[in-house]
N, C-alpha and C. Protein backbone atom coordinates (compact mmCIF):
# COMPACT_ATOMS: atom_id res chain seq x y z
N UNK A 1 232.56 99.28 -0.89
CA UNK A 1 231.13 99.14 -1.08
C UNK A 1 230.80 98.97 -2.56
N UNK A 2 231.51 99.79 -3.58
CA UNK A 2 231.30 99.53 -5.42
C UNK A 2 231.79 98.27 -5.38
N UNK A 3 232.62 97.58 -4.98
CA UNK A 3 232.94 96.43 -5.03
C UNK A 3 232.14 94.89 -4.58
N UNK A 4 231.47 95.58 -3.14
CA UNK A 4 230.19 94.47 -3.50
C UNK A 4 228.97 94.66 -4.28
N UNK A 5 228.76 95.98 -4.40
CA UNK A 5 227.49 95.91 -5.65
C UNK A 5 227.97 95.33 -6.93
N UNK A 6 228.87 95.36 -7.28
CA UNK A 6 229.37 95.09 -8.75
C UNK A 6 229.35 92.89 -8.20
N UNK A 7 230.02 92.82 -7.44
CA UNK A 7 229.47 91.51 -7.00
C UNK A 7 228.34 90.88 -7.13
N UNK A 8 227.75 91.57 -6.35
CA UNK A 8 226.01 91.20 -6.32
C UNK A 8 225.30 91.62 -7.45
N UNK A 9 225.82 92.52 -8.24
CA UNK A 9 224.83 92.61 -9.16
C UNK A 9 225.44 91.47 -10.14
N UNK A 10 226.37 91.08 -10.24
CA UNK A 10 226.74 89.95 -11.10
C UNK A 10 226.01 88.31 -10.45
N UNK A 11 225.94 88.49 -9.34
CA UNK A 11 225.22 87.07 -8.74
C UNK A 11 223.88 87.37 -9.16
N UNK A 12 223.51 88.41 -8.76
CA UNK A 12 221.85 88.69 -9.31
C UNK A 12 221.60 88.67 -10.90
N UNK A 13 222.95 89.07 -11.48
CA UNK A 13 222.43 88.35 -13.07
C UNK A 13 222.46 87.16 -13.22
N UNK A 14 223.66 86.15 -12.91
CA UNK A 14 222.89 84.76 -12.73
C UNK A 14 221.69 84.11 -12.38
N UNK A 15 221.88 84.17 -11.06
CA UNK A 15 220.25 83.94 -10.48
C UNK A 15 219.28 84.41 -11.50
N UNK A 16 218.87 85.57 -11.91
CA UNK A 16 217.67 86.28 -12.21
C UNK A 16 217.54 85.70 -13.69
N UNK A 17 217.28 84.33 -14.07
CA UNK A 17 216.95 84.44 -15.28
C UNK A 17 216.15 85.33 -16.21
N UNK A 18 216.18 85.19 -17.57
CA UNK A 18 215.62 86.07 -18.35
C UNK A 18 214.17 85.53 -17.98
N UNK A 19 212.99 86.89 -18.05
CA UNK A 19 211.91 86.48 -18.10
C UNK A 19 211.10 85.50 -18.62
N UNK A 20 211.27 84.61 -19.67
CA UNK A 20 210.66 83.42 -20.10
C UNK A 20 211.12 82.40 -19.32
N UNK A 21 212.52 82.17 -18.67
CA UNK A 21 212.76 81.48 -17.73
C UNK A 21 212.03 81.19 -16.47
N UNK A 22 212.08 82.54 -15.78
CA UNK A 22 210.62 82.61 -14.78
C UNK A 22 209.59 82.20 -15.00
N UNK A 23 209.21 82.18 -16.21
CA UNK A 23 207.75 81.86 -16.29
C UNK A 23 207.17 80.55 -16.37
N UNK A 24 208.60 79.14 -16.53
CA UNK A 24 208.35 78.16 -16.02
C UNK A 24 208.03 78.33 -14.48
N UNK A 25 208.23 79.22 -13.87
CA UNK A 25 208.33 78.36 -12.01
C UNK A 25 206.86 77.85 -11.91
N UNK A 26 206.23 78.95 -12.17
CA UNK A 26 205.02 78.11 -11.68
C UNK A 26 204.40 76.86 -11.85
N UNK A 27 205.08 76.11 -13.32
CA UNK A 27 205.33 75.01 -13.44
C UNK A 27 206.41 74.19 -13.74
N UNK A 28 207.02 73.42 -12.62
CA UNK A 28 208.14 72.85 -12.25
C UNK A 28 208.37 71.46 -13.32
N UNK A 29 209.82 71.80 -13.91
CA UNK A 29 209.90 70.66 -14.72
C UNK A 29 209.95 69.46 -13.66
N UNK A 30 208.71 68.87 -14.06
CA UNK A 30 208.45 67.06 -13.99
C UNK A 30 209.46 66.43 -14.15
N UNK A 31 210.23 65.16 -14.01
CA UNK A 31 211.08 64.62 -13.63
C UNK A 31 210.47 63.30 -13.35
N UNK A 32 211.64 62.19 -13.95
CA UNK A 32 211.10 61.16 -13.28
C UNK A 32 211.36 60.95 -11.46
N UNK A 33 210.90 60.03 -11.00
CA UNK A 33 210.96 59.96 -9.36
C UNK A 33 211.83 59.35 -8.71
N UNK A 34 212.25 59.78 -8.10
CA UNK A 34 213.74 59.36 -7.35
C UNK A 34 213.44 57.63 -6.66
N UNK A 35 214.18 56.71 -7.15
CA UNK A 35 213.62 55.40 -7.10
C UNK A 35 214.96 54.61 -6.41
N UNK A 36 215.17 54.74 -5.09
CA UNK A 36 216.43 54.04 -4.68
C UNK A 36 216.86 52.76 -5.17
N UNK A 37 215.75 51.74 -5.23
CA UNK A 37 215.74 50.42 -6.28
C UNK A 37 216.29 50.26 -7.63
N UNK A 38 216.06 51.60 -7.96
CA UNK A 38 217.06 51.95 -9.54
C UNK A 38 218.34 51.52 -9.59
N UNK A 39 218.91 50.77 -9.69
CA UNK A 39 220.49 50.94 -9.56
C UNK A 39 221.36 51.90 -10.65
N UNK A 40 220.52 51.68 -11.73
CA UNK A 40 220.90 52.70 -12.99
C UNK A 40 220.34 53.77 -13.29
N UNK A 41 219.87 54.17 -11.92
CA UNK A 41 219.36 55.88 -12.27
C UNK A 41 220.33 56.46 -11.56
N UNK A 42 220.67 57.76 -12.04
CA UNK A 42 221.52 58.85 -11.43
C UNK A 42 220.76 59.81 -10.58
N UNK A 43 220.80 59.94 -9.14
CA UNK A 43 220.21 60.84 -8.42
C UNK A 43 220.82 61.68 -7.65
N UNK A 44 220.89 63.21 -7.97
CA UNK A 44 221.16 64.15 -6.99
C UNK A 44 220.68 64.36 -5.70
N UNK A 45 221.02 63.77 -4.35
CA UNK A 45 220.37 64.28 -2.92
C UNK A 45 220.52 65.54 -2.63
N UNK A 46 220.23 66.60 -2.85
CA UNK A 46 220.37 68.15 -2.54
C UNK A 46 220.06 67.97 -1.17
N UNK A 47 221.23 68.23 -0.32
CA UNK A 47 220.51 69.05 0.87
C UNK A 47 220.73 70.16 1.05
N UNK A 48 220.28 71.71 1.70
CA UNK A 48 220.63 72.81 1.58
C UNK A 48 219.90 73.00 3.36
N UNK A 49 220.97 73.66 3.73
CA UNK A 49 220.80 74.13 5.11
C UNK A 49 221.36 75.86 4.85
N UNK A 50 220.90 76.25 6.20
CA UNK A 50 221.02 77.63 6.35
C UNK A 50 220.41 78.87 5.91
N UNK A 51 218.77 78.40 6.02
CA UNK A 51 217.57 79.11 5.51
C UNK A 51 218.11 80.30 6.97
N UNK A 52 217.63 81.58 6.25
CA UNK A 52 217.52 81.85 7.73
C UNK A 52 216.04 82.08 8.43
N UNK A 53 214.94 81.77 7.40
CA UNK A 53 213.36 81.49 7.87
C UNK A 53 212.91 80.05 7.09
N UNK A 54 211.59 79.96 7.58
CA UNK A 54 211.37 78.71 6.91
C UNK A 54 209.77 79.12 6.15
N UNK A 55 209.75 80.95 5.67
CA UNK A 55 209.07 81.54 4.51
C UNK A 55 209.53 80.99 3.31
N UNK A 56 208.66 80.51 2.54
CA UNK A 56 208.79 80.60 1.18
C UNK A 56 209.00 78.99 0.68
N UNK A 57 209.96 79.35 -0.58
CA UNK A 57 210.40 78.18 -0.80
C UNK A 57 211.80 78.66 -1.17
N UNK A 58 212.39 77.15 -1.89
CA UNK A 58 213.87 77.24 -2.45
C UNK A 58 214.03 76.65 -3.77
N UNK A 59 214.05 77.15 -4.48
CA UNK A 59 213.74 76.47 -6.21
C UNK A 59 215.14 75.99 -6.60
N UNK A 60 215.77 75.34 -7.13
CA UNK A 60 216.59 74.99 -7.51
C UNK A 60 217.10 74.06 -8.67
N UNK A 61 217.92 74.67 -9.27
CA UNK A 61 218.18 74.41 -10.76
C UNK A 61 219.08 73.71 -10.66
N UNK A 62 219.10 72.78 -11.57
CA UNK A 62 220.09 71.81 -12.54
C UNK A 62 221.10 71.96 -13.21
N UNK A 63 222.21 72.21 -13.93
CA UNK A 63 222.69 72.77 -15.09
C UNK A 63 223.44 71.64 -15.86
N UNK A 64 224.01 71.74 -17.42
CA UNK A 64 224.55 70.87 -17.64
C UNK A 64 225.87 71.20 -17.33
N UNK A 65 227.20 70.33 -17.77
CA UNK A 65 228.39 70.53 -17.79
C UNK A 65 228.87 71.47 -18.95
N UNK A 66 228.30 72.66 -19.28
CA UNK A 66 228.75 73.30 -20.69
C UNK A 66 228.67 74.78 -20.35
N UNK A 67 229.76 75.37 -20.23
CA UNK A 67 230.34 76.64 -19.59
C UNK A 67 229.70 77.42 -20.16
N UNK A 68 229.64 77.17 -21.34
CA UNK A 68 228.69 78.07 -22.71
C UNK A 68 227.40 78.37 -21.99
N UNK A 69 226.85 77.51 -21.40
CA UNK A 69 225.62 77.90 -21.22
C UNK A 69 224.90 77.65 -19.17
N UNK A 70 226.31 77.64 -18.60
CA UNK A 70 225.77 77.70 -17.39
C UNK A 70 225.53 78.68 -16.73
N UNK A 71 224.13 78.45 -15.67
CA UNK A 71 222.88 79.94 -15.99
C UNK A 71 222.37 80.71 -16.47
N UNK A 72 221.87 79.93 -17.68
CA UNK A 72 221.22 80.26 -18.96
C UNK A 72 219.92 79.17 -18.83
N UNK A 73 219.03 79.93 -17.97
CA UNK A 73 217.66 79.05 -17.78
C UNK A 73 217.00 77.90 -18.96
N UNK A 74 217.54 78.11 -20.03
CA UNK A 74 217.01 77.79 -21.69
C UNK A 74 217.56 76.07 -21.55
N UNK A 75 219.16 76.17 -21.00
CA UNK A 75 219.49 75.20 -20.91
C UNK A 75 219.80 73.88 -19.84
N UNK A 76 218.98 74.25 -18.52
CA UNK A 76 218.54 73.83 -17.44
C UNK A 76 218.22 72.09 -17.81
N UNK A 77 218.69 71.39 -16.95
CA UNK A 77 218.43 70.00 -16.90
C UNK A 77 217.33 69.48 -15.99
N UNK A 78 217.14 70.44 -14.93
CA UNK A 78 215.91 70.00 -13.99
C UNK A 78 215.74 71.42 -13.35
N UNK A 79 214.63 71.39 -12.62
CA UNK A 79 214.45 73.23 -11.53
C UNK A 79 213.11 71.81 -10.73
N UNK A 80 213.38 72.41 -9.26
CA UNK A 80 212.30 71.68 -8.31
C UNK A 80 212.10 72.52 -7.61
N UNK A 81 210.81 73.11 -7.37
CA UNK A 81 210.48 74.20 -5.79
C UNK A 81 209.96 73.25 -5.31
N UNK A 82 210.83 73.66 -3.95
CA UNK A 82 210.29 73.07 -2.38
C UNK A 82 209.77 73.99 -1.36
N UNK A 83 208.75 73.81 -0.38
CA UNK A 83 208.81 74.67 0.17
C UNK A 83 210.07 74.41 1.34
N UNK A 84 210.10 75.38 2.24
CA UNK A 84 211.34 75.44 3.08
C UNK A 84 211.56 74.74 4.09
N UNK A 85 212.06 73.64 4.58
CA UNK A 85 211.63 72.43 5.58
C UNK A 85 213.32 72.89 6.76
N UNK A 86 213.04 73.95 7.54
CA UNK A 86 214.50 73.92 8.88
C UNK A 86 214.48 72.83 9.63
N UNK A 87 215.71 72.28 10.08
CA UNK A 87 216.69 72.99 9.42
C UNK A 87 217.42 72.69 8.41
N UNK A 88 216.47 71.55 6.96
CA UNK A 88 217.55 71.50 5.97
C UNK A 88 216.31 71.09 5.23
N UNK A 89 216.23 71.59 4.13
CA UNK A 89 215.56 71.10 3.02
C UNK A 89 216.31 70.00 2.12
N UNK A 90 215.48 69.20 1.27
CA UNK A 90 215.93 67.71 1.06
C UNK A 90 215.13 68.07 -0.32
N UNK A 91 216.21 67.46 -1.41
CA UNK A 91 215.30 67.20 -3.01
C UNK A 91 216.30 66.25 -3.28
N UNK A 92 215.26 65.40 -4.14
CA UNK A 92 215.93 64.46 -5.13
C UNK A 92 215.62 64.69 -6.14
N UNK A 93 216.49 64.81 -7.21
CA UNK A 93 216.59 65.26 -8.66
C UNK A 93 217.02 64.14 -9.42
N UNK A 94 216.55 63.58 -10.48
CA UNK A 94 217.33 62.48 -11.36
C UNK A 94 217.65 62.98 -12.39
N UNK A 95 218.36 63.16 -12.82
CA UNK A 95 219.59 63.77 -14.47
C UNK A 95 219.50 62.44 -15.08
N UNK A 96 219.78 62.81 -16.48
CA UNK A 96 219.69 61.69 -17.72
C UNK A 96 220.64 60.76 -17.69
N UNK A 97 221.89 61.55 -16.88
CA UNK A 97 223.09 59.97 -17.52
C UNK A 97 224.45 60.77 -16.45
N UNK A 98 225.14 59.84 -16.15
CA UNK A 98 226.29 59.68 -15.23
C UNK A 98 227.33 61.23 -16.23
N UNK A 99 228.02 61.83 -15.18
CA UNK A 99 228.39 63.13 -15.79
C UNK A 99 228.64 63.81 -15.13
N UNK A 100 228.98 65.07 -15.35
CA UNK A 100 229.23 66.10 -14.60
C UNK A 100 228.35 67.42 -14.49
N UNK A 101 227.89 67.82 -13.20
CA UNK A 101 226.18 69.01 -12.90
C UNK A 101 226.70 69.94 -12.55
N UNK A 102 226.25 71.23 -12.28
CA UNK A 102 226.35 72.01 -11.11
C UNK A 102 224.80 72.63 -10.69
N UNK A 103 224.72 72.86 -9.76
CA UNK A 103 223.65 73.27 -9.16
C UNK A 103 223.59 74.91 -8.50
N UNK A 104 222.23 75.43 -8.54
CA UNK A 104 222.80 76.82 -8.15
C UNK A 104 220.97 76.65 -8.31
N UNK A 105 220.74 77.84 -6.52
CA UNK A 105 219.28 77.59 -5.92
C UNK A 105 218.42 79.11 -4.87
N UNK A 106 218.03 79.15 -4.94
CA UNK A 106 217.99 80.27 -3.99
C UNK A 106 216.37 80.31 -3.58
N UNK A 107 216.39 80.77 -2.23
CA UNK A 107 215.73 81.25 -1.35
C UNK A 107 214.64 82.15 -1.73
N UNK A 108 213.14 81.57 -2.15
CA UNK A 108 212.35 82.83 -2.64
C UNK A 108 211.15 83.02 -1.40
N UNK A 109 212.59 83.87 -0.27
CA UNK A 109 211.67 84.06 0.97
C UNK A 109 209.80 84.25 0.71
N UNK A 110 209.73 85.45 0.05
CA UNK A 110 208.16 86.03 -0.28
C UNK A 110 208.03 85.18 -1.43
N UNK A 111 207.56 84.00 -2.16
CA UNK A 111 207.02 83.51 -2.66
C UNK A 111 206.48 83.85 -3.71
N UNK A 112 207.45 84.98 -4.20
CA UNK A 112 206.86 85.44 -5.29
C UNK A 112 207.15 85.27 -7.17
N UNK A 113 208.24 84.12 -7.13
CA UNK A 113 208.95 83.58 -7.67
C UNK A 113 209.75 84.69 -8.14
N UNK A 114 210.40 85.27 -8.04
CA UNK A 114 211.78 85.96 -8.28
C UNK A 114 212.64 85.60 -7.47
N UNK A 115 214.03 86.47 -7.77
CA UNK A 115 215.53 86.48 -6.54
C UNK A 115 215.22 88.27 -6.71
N UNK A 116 215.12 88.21 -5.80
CA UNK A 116 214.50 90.02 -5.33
C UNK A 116 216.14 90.25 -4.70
N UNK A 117 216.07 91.82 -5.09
CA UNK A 117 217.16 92.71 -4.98
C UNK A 117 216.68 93.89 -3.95
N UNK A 118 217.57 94.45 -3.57
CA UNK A 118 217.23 95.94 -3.03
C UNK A 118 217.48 97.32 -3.76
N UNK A 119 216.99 98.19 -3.79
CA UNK A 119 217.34 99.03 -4.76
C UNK A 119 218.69 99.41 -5.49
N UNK A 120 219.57 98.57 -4.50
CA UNK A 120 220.91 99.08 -4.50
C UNK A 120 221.43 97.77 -5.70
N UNK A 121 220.52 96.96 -6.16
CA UNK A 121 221.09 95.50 -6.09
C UNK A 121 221.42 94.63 -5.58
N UNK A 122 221.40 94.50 -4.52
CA UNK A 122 222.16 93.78 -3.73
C UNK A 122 221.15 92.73 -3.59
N UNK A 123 221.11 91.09 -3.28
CA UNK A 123 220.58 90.64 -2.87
C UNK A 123 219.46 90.32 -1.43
N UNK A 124 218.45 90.51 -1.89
CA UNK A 124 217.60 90.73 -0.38
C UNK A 124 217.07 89.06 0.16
N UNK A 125 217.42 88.24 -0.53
CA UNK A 125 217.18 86.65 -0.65
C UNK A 125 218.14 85.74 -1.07
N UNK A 126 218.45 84.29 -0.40
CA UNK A 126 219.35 83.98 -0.40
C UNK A 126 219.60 83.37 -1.36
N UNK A 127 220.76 82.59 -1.70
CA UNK A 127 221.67 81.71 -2.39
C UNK A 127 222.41 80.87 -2.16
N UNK A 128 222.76 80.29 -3.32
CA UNK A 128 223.82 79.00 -3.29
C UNK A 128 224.06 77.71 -4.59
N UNK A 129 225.45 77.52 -4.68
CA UNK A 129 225.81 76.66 -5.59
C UNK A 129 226.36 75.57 -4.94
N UNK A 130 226.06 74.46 -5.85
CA UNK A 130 227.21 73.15 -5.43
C UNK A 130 228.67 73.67 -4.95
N UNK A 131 229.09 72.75 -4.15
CA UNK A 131 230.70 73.11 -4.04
C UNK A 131 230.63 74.65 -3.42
N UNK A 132 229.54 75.18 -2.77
CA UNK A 132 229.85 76.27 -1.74
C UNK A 132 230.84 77.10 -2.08
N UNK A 133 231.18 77.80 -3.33
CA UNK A 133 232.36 78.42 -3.94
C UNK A 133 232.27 79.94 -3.10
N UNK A 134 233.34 80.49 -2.66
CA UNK A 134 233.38 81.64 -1.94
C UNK A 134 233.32 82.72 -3.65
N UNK A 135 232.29 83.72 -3.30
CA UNK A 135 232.04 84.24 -4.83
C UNK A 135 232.95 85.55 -3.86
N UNK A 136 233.37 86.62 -5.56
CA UNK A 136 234.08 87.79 -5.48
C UNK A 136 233.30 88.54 -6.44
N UNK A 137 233.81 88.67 -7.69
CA UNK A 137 232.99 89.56 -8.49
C UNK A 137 232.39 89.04 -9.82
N UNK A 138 230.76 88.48 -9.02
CA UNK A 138 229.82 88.10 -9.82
C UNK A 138 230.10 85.97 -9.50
N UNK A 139 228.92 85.50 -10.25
CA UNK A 139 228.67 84.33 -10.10
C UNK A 139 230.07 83.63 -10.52
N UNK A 140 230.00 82.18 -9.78
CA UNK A 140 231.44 81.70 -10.47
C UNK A 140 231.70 81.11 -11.12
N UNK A 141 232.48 80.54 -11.60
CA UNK A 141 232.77 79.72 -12.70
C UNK A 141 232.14 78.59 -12.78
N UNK A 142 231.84 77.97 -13.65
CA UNK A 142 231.16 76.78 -13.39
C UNK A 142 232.37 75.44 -13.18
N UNK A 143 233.92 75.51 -13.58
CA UNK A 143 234.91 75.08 -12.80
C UNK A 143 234.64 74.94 -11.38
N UNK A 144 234.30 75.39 -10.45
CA UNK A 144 233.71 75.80 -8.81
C UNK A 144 233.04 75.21 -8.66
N UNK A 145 231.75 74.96 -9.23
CA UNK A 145 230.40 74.26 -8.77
C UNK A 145 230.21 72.75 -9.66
N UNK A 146 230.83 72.63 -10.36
CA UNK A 146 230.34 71.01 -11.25
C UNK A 146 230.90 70.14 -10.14
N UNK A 147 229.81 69.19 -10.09
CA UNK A 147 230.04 68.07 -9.03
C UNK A 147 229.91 67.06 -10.11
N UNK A 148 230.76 65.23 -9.86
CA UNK A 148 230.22 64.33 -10.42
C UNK A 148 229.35 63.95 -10.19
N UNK A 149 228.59 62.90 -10.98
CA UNK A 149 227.12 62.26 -10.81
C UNK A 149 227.62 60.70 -11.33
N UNK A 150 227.28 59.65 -10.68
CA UNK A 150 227.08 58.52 -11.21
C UNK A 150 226.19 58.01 -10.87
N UNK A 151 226.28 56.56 -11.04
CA UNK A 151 224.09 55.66 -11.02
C UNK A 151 224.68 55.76 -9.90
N UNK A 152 223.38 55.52 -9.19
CA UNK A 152 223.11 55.56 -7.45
C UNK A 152 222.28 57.58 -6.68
N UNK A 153 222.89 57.15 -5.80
CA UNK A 153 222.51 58.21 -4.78
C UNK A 153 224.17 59.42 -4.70
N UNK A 154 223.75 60.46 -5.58
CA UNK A 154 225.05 61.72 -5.03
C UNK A 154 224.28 62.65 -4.39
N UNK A 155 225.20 62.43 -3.13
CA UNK A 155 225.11 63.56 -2.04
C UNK A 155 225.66 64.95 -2.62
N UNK A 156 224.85 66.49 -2.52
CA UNK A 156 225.18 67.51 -2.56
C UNK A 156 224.61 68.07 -1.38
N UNK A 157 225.47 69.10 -0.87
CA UNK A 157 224.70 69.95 0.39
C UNK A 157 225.49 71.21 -0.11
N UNK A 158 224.58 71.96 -0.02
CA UNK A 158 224.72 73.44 -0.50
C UNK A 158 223.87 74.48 1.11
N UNK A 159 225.22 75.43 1.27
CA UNK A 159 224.70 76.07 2.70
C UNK A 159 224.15 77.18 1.57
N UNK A 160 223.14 78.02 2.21
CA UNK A 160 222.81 78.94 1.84
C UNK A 160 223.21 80.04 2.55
N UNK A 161 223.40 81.27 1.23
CA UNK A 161 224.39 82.53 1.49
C UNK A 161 223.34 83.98 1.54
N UNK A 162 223.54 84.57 2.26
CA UNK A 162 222.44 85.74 2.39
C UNK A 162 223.87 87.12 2.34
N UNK A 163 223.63 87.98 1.59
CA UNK A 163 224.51 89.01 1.86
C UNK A 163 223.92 90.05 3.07
């Protein structure tokens, strides 16, 4: 049981950006618009299945390819809230240039823009990264979750994880 709190409280420090981070949600970095006609735009298709309600929304962040700073809200490439569409929510995200992302999103069942915990820490709302990485102790590497990106349409589907 110390062994999954020490887990979860390490996923919950990822997730939980520092408070100035939060305080974008309520306003979602703008982005240009996902334009299939583009041939030279780079677009992430997020799909994420495995809400287990369709309360709330699912916000989901961008990151760059730089270990230094992945889940570190400061250095975020895009964040989009959706509300929750079962059984799979759908975003298109466009990034600046062909490369390497990872993505990491979670479930803000009650709408209150946090990743809410239980007293214990533990996660009371869900999660998920690109590349579906089976986590152990604390968030994972960003080795695990960087997906490529080139011009066109990249498919990501990220299941969502509830402890």
């Amino acid at each position: 049981m110390v062994k999954r709190g020490v887990m979860m409280a390490g996923i919950l420090a990822a997730l939980a950006l520092p408070t100035a981070a939060w305080a974008e949600k309520a306003t979602p970095m703008p982005g240009p618009a996902c334009d299939a006609g583009d041939s030279g735009q780079v677009r992430l298709r997020i799909s994420v299945t495995g809400m287990r309600s369709a309360q709330g929304n699912v916000t989901i962040t961008v990151y760059p390819d730089d270990a230094a700073h992945f889940l570190d809200g400061a250095y975020k490439v895009a964040r989009q809230i959706l509300p929750v569409t079962l059984p799979m929510t759908e975003a298109c995200i466009v990034v600046p240039q062909a490369g390497h992302y990872a993505v990491a999103l979670f479930h803000d069942e009650n709408d209150n823009g946090h990743f809410d915990t239980t007293m214990l820490g533990i996660p009371a709302e869900g999660y998920g990264f690109s590349n579906n990485p089976t986590l152990y102790l604390g968030p994972p590497d960003l080795s695990k979750v960087r997906i490529p990106a080139q011009a066109g349409d990249n498919p990501v589907s990220v299941l969502m994880k509830y402890y």
